[in-house]
Protein backbone atom coordinates (compact mmCIF):
# COMPACT_ATOMS: atom_id res chain seq x y z
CA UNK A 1 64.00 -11.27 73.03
CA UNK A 2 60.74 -13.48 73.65
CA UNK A 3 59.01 -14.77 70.58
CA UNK A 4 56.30 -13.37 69.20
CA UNK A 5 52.98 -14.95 68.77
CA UNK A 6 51.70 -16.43 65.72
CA UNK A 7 49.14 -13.13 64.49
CA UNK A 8 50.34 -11.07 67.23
CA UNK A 9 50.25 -7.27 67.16
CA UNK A 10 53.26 -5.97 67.43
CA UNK A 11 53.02 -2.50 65.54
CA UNK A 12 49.95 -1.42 67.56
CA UNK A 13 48.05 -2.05 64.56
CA UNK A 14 45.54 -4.93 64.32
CA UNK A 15 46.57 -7.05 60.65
CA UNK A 16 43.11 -7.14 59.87
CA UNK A 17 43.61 -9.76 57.11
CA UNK A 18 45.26 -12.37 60.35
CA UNK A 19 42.18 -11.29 61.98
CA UNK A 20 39.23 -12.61 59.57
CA UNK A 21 41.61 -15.77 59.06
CA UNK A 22 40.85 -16.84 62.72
CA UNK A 23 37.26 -15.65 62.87
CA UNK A 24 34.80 -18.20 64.25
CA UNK A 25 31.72 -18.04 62.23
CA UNK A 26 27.65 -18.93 63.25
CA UNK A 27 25.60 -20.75 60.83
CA UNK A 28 22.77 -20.22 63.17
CA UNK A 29 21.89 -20.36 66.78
CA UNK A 30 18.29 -22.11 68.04
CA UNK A 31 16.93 -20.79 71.66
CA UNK A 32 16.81 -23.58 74.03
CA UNK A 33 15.32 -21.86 76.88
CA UNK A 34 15.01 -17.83 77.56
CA UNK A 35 14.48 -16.36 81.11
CA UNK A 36 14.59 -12.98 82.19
CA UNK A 37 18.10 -14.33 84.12
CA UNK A 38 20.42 -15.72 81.04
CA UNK A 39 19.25 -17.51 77.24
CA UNK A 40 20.45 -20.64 76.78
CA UNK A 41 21.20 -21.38 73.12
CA UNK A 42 22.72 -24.05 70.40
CA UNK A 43 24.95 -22.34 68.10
CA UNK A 44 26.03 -24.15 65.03
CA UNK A 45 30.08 -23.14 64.60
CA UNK A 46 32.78 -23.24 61.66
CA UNK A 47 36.59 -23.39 62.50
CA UNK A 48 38.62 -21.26 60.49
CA UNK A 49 39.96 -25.03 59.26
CA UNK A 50 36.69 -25.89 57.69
CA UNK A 51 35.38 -28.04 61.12
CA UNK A 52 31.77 -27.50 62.40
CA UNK A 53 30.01 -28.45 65.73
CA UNK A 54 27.27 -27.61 68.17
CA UNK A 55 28.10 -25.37 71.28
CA UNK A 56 25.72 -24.05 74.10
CA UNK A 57 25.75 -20.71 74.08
CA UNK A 58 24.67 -18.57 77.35
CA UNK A 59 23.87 -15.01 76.71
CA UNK A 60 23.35 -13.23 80.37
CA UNK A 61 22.20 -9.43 81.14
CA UNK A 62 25.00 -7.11 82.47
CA UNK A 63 25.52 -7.12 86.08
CA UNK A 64 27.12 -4.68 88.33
CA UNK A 65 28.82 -5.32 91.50
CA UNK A 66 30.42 -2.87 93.67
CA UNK A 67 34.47 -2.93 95.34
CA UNK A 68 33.35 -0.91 98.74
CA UNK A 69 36.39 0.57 100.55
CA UNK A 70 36.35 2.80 103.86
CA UNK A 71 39.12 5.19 104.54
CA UNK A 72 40.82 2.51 106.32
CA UNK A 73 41.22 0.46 103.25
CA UNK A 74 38.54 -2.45 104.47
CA UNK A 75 36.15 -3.84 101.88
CA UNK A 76 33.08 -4.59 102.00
CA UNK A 77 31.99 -8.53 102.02
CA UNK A 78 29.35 -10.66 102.44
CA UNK A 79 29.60 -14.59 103.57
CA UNK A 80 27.03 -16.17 101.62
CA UNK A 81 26.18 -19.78 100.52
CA UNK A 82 26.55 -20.87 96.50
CA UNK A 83 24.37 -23.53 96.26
CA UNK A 84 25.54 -24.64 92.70
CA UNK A 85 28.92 -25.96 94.04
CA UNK A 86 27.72 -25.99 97.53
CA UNK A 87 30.20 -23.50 99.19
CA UNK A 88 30.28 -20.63 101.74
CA UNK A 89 32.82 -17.96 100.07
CA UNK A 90 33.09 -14.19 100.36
CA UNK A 91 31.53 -11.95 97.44
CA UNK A 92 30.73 -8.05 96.55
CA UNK A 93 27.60 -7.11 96.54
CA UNK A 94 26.35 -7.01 93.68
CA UNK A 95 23.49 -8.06 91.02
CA UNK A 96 22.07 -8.37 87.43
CA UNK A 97 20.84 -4.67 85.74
CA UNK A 98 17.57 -4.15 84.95
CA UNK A 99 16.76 -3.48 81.65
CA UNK A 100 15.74 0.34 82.40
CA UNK A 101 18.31 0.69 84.95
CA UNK A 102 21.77 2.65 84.53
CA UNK A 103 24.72 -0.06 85.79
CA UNK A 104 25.63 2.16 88.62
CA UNK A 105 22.48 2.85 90.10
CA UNK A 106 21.71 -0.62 89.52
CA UNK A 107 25.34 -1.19 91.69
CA UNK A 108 24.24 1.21 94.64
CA UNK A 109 20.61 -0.96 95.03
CA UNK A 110 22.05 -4.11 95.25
CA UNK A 111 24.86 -3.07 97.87
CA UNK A 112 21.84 -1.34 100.00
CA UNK A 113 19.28 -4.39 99.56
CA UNK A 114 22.51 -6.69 100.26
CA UNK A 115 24.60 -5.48 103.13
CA UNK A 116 22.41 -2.52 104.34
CA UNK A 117 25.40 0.49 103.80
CA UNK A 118 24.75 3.31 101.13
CA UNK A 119 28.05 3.66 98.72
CA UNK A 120 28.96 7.15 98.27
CA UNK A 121 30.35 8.94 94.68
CA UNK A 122 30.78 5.54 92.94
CA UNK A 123 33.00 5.68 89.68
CA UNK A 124 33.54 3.01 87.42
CA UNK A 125 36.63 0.56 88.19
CA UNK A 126 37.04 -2.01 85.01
CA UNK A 127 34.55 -4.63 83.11
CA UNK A 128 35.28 -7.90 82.46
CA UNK A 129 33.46 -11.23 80.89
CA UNK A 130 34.01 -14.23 82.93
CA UNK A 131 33.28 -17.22 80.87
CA UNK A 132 34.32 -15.86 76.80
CA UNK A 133 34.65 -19.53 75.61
CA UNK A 134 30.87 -20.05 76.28
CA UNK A 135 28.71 -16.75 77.58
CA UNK A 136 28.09 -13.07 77.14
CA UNK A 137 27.86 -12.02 80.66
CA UNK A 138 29.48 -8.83 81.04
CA UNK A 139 30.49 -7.74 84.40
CA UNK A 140 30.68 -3.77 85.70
CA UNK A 141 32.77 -3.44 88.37
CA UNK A 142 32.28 -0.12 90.66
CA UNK A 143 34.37 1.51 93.26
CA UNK A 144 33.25 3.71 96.25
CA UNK A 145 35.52 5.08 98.97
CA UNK A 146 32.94 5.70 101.46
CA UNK A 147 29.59 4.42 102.17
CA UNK A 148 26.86 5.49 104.55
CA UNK A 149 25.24 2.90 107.35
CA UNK A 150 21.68 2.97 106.70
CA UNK A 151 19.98 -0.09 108.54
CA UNK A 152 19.27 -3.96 108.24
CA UNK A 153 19.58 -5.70 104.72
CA UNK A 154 16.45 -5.78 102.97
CA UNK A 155 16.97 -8.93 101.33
CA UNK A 156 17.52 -11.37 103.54
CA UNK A 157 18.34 -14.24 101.28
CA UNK A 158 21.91 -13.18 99.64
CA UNK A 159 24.55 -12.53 102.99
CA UNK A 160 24.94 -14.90 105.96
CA UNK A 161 27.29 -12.19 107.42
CA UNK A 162 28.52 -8.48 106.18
CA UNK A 163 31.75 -7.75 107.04
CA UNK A 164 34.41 -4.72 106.56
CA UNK A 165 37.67 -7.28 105.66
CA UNK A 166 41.18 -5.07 105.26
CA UNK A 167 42.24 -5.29 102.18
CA UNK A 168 45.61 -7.26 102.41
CA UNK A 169 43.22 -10.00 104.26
CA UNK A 170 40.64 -10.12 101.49
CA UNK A 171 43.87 -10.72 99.22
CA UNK A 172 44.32 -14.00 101.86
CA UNK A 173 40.97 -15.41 101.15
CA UNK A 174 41.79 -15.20 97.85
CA UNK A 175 44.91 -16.99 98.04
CA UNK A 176 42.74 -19.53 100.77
CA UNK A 177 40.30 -19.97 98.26
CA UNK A 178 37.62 -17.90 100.60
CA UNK A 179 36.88 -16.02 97.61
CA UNK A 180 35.88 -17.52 94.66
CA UNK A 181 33.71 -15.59 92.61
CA UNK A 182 35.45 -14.09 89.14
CA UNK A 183 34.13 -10.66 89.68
CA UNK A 184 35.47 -10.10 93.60
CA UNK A 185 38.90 -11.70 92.93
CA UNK A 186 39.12 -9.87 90.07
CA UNK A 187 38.42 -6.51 92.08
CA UNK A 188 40.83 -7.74 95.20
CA UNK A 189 43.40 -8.04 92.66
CA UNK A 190 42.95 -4.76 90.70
CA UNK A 191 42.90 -3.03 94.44
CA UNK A 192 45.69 -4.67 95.94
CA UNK A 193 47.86 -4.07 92.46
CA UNK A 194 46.58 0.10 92.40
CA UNK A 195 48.11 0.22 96.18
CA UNK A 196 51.25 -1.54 94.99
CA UNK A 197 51.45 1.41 92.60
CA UNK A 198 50.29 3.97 94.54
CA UNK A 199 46.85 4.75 92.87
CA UNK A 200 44.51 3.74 95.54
């Protein structure tokens, strides 16, 4: 029998009193910046063994990307250029939620402004939070089994190509490091593990 870990659950039961003994705690947090894109903070932090220190803190809106599949089990990609690493990788469409905007609405803009198809009856697929150590950026992920062609991109700044990649090859460029991104390896894996089971 594997070992357990120190605090670990193992009664399905959280042991509240192991959790407050590991709890991080904020003296305070000063605003470096604040942009309608992410807040950029100093937070002043306490170990549970008594040691503080300074950490940047990034606190980002929600955003909301969309896994795209056609009824031959091809997603939908875009090729587009990441300036911050300066790389060409394949990504979801996807984008941040506006604050009056519902997530999935929010999803179905961004894959029309993006790649120029119209998802059809999109339904939630997980969430995630790529970066825990450091931001609150929650991600929505979406998934839509059909989508509708309904012209050119509108913005013409996010894909250098749109493409309809099988799904066994999108698990490739994430093995080829093609695709990079948390949020669209992520949703490759979640895909390719539901067909394993039988669930897509």
């Amino acid at each position: 029998m594997p070992p357990v870990a120190h605090g670990a659950d193992t009664g399905g039961v959280v042991d509240k009193q192991t959790m407050e003994s590991t709890r991080w705690t904020i003296h305070g947090e000063r605003v470096v910046d604040d942009t309608r894109r992410a807040r950029l903070s100093i937070a002043e932090v306490e170990l549970p063994d008594g040691v503080r220190f300074e950490q940047y803190v990034i606190r980002a809106p929600r955003s909301a990307m969309v896994a795209v599949l056609d009824d031959r089990e091809r997603l939908l990609l875009m090729r587009r250029h990441r300036f911050v690493f300066d790389r060409w990788v394949w990504e979801l469409p996807g984008g941040y939620v506006d604050h009056d905007e519902q997530p999935a609405q929010c999803a179905v803009r961004e894959v029309e402004e993006e790649t120029g198809w119209r998802p059809q009856a999109v339904e939630p697929l997980l969430s995630f939070q790529p970066w825990v150590g450091t931001a609150d950026a929650e991600n929505l992920l979406f998934l839509a089994r059909h989508a509708e062609h309904i012209g050119t991109p509108t913005d013409v700044n996010e894909a250098e190509q749109v493409a309809w990649i099988p799904l066994e090859e999108a698990y490739e460029l994430v093995s080829r490091g093609e695709i990079v991104g948390a949020g669209t390896v992520i949703a490759v894996l979640e895909l390719v593990a539901r067909k394993a089971r039988g669930e897509l």
